[in-house]
Protein backbone atom coordinates (compact mmCIF):
# COMPACT_ATOMS: atom_id res chain seq x y z
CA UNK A 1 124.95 97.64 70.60
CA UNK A 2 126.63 100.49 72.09
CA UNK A 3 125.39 102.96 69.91
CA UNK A 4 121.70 101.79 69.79
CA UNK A 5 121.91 101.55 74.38
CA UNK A 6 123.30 105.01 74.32
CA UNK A 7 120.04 106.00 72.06
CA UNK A 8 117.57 103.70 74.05
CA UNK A 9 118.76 106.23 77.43
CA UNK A 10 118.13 109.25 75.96
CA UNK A 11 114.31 108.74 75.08
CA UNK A 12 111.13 107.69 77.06
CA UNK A 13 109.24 107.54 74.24
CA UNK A 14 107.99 104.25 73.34
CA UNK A 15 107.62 104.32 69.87
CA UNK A 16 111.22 105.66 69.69
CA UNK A 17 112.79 103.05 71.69
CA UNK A 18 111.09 100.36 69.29
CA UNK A 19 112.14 102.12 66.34
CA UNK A 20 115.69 102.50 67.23
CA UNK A 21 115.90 98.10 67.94
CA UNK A 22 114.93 98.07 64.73
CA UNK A 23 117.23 100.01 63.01
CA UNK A 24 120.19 99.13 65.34
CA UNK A 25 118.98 95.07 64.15
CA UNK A 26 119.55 96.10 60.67
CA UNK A 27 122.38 98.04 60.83
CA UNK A 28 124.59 95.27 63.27
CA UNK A 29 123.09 92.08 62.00
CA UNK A 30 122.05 92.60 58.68
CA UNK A 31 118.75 91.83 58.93
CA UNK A 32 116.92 93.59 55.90
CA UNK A 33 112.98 93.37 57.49
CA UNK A 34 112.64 94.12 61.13
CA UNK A 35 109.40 94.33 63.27
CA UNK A 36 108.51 94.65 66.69
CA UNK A 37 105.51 93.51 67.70
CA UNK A 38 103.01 94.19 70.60
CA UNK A 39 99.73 93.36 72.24
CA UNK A 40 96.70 95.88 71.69
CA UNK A 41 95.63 97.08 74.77
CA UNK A 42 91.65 96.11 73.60
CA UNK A 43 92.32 93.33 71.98
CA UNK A 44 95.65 91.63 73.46
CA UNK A 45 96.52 90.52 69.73
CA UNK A 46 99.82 91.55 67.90
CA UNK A 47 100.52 94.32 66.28
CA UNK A 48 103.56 96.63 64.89
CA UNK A 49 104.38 98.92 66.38
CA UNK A 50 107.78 99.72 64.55
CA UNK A 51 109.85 97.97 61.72
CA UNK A 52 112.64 98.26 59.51
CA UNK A 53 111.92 97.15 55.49
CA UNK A 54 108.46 96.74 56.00
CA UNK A 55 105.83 99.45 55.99
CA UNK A 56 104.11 99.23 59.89
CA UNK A 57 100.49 98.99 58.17
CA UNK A 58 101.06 96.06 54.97
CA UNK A 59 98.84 93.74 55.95
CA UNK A 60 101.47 90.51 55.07
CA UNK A 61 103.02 91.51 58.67
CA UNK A 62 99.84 92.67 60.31
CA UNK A 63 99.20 88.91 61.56
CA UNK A 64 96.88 90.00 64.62
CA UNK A 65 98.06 87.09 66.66
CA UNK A 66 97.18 86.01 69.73
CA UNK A 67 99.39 85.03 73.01
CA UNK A 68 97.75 81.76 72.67
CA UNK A 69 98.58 81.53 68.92
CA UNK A 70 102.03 83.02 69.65
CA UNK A 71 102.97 79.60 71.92
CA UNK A 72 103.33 76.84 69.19
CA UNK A 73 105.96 78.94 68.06
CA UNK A 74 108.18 79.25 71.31
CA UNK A 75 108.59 75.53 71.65
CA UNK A 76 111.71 74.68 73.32
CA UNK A 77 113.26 72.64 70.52
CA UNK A 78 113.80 75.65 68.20
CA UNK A 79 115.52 77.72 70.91
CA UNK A 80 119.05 79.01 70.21
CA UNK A 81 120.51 81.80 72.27
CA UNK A 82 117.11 82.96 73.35
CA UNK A 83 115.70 83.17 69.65
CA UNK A 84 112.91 81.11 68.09
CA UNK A 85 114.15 80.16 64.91
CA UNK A 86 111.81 77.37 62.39
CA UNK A 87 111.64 76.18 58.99
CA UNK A 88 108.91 77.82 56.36
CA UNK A 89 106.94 73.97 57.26
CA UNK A 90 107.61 73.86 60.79
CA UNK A 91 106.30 77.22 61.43
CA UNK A 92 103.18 77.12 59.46
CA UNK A 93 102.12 73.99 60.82
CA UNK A 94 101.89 75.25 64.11
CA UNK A 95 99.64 78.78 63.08
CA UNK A 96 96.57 79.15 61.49
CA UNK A 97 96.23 79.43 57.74
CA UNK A 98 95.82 83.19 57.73
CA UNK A 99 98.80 83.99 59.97
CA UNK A 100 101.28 82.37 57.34
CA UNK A 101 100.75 84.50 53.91
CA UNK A 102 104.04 86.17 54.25
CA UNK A 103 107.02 84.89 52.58
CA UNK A 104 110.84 85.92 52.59
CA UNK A 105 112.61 87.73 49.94
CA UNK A 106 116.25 87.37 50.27
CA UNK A 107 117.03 83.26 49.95
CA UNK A 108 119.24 81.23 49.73
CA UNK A 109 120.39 77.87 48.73
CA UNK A 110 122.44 75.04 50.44
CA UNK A 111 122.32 73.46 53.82
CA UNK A 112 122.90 76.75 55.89
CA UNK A 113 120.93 78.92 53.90
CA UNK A 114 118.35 81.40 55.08
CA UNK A 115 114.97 79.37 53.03
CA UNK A 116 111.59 81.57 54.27
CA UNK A 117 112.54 80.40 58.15
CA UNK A 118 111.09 81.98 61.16
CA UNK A 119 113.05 84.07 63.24
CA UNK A 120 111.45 85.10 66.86
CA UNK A 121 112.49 86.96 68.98
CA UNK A 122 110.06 86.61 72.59
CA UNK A 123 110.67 90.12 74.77
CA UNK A 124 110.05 89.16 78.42
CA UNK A 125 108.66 91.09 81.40
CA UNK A 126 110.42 90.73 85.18
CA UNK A 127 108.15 87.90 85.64
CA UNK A 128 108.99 86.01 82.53
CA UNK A 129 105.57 86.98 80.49
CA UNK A 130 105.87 87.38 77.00
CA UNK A 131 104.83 91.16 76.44
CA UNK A 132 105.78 91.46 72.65
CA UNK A 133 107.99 89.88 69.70
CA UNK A 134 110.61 90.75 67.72
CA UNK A 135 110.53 89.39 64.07
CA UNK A 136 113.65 89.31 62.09
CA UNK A 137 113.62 88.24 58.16
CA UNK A 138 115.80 88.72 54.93
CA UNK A 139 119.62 88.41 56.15
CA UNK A 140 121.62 90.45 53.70
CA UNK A 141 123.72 87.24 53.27
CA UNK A 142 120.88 84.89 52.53
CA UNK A 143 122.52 82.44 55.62
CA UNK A 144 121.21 80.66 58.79
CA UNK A 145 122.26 82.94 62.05
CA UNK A 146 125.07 81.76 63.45
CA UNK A 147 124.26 81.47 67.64
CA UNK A 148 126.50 84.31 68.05
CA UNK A 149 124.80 86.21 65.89
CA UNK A 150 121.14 84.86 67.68
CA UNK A 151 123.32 86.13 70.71
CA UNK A 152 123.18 89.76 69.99
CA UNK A 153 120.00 89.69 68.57
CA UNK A 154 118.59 88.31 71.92
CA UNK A 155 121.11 91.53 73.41
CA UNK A 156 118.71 93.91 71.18
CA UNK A 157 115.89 92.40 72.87
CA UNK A 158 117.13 92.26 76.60
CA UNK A 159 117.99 96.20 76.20
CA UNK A 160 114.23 96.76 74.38
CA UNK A 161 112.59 95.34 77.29
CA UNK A 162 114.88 97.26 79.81
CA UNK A 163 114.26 100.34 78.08
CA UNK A 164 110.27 99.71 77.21
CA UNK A 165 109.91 99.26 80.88
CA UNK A 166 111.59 102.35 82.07
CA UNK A 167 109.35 103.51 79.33
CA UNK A 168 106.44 102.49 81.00
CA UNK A 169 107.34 103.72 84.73
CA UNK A 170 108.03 107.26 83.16
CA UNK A 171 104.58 107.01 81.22
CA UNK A 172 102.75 106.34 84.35
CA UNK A 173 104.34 108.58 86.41
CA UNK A 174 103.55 111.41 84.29
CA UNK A 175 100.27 110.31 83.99
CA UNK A 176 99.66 109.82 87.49
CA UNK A 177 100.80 113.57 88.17
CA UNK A 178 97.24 114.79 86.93
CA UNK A 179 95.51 111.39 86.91
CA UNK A 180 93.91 109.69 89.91
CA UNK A 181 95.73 105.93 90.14
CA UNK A 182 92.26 104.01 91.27
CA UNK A 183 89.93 105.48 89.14
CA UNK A 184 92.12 106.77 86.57
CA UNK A 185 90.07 110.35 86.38
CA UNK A 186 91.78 113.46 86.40
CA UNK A 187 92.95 114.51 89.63
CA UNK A 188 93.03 117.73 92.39
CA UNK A 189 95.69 119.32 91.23
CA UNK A 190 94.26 119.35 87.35
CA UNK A 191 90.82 119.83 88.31
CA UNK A 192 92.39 123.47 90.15
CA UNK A 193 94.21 123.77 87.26
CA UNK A 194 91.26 123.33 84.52
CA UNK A 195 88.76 124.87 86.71
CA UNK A 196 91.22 128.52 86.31
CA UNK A 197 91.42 127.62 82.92
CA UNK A 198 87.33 127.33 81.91
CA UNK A 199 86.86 130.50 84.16
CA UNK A 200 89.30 132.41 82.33
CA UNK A 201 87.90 131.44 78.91
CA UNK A 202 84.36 131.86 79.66
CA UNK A 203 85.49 135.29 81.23
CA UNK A 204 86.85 136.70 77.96
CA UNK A 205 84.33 135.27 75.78
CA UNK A 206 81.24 135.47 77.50
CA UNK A 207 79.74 131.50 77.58
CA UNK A 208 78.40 129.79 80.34
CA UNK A 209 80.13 126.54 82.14
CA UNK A 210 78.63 124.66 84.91
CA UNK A 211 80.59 123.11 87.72
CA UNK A 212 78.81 120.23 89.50
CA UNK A 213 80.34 118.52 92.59
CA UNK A 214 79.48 114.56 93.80
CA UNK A 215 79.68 113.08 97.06
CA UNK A 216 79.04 109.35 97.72
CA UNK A 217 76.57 109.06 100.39
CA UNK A 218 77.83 107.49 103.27
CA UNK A 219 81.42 106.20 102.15
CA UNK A 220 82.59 105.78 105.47
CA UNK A 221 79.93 103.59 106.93
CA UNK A 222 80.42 101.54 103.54
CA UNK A 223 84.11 101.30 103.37
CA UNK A 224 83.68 100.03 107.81
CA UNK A 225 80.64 97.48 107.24
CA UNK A 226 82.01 95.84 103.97
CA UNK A 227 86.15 96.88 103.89
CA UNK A 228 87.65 99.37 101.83
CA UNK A 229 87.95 96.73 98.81
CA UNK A 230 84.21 97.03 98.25
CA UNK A 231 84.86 101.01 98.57
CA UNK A 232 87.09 101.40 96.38
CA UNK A 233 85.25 99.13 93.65
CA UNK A 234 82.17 101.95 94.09
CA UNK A 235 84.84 104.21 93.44
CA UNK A 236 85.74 102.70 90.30
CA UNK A 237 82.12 101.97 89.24
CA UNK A 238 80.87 105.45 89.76
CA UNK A 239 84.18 106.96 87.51
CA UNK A 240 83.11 104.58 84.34
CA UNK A 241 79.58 106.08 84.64
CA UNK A 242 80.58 109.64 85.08
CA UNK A 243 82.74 108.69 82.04
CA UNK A 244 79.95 107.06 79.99
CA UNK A 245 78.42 109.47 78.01
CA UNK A 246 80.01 112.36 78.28
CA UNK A 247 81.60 114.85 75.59
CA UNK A 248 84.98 115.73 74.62
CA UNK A 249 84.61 118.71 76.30
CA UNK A 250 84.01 117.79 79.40
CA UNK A 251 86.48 117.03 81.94
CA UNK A 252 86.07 114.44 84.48
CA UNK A 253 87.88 114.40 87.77
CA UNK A 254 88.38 112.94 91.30
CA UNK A 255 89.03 115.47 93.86
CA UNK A 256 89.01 113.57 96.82
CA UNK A 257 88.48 110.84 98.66
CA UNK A 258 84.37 109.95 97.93
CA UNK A 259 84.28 113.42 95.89
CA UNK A 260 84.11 114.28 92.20
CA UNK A 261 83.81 116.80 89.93
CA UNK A 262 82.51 117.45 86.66
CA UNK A 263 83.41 120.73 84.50
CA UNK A 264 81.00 121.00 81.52
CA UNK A 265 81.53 124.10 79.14
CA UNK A 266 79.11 125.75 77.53
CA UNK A 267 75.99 124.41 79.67
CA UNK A 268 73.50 126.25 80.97
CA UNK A 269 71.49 125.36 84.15
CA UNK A 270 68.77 123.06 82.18
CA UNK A 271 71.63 120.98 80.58
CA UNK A 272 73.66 120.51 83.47
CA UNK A 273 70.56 119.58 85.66
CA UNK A 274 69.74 116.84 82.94
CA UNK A 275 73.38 114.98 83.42
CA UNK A 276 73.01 115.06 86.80
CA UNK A 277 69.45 113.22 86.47
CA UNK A 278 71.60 111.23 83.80
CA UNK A 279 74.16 110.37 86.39
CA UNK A 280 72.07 109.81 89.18
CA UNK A 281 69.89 107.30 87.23
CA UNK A 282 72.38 105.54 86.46
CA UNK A 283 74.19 105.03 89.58
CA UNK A 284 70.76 103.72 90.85
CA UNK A 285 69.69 101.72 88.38
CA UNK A 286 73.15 100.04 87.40
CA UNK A 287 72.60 96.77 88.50
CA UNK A 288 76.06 96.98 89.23
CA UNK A 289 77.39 94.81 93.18
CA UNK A 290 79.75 97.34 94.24
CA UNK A 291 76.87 100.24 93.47
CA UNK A 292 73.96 98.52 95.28
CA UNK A 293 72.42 100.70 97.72
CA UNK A 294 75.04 103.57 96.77
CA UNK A 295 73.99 106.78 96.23
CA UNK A 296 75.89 110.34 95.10
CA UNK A 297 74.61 114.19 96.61
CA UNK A 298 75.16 116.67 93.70
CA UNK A 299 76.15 120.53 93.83
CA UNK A 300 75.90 122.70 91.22
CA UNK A 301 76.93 125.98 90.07
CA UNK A 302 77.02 128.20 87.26
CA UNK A 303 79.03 130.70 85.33
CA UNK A 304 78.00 133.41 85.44
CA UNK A 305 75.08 133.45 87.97
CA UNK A 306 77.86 132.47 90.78
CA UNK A 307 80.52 135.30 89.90
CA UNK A 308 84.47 134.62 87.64
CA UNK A 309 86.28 133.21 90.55
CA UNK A 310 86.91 130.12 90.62
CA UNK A 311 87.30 129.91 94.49
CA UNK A 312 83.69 131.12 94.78
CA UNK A 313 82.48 129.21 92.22
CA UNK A 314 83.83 125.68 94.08
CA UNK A 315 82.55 127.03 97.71
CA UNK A 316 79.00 127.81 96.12
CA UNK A 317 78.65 124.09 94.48
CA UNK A 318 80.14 122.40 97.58
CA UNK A 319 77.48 124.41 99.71
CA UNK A 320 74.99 122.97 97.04
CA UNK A 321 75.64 119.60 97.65
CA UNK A 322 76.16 119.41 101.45
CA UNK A 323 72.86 121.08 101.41
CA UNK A 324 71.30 118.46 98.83
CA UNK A 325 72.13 115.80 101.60
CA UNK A 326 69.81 117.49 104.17
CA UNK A 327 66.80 115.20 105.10
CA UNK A 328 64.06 117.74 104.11
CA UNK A 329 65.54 117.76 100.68
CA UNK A 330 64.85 113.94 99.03
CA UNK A 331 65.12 113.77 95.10
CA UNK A 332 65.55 117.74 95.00
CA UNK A 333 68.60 118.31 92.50
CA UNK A 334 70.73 120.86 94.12
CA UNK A 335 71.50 124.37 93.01
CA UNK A 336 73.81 127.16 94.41
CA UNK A 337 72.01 130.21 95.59
């Protein structure tokens, strides 16, 4: 336990942290087949996402169970030590025909022997959700767990969930040091940064980009007549469009409070005026509550017609759209001169 909470501090990587419960389950309890299992973010079924003994993608282990499937099997009456452990019958009773194919290889025989049981292992968040499993099968010595035994397993799975949310916190605040945390778009500072780096490239190779620059039309008198909730669920809805549709390429980005930015490479004027119809038509014709009555001014400017700075190229597409919001200018799509 010592060895495997010594290796569990000097990662943040997920997959690593699973990987090394796993082995340190084999190598102090004797557990020949390890997995740890948890939800897909799409789908909220169970998955592997490391094991010991059993190959992450055989499809005997790949149950794809649900949360909901999942409960019949954490019934209090097979509890010891904070495990889950049932009989071959009492287990697939309680779970659908196609979630019980799998059967143990190392058996025994006798009253304490290990006989194709169950043996869960629940991981808990702080607020006592289940947030993945630990399975545990073929004891080296063929035998029931003793509870001291269930004891340290449930110690594996204590230091997995410490660890996996430590993880987490260091995932997201990497991610949220280029990444927007509302609308989950790239941010400022990697917008500056990318913005350098597509000027640079289309510098010494001679392609076009286009930079285009949104506003939301009056945000403030939206955010003060319906509360910054409703705001900020615009927000959101006007990212997943910009998203929609768009290529690899392309990078995405909020900038600032009601402004966006999109960075297209290798567009020319024609093709950069079409995704802003695109975008525009969309926004309007969404159907969408939060984007009723919402509307987004456009800027646009091009590499090279607007110079290799990057500075000038941002000032000449922000002039672009304040201009597009002038009154003498309805349902002209803007264009730095």
């Amino acid at each position: 336990l010592l060895h495997v909470s010594s290796q569990l501090t000097e990662t943040f990587t997920i997959d690593a942290i699973l990987q090394a419960v796993c082995d340190g389950i084999h190598n102090a309890l004797g557990f020949e087949s390890v997995s740890i299992d948890l939800p897909e973010p799409d789908t909220g079924r169970l998955s592997p996402r490391a094991c010991y003994g059993w190959d992450v993608n055989d499809s005997a282990i790949n149950s794809s169970m649900s949360m909901a499937e999942l409960a019949p099997l954490l019934a209090p009456e097979f509890e010891i030590e904070g495990c889950f452990l049932l009989t071959s019958e009492e287990a697939r009773s309680r779970v659908d025909r196609r979630h019980s194919g799998y059967r143990s290889t190392l058996n025994g025989r006798g009253p304490h022997a290990w006989n194709d049981h169950w043996l869960l292992v629940p991981l808990y968040d702080r607020s006592g959700e289940v947030i993945g499993l630990i399975w545990a099968d073929d004891p080296i010595d063929r035998l029931l767990p003793s509870p001291a035994r269930l004891q340290a397993l449930r110690v594996f799975a204590n230091q997995a969930t410490t660890a996996l949310d430590s993880a987490s916190q260091f995932e997201e605040m990497r991610f949220l040091a280029d990444h927007d945390p509302l609308t989950r778009l790239l941010n400022r500072r990697a917008f500056n940064k990318q913005l350098a780096l597509e000027t640079s490239r289309a510098t010494r190779y001679g392609r076009p980009f286009a930079l285009v620059l949104g506003d939301v039309d009056g945000f403030k008198e939206l955010n003060d007549r319906l509360g910054h909730l409703a705001g900020d669920r615009a927000l959101e809805a006007i990212s997943r469009l910009l998203l929609e549709g768009r290529r690899e390429a392309d990078g995405v980005f909020r900038i600032g409070g009601d402004e966006f930015a999109l960075i297209l490479p290798e567009v020319g004027e024609e093709e950069a005026r079409a995704v802003i119809e695109r975008i525009s038509v969309s926004i309007r014709e969404s159907g969408q509550e939060p984007l009723k009555g919402i509307a987004v001014s456009f800027g646009l400017a091009l590499y090279p017609d607007h110079g290799g700075d990057p500075e000038r190229l941002f000032r000449a597409a922000d002039l672009a759209m304040y201009g597009s919001k002038r009154p003498d200018r309805p349902g002209r799509l803007p264009f730095a001169s």
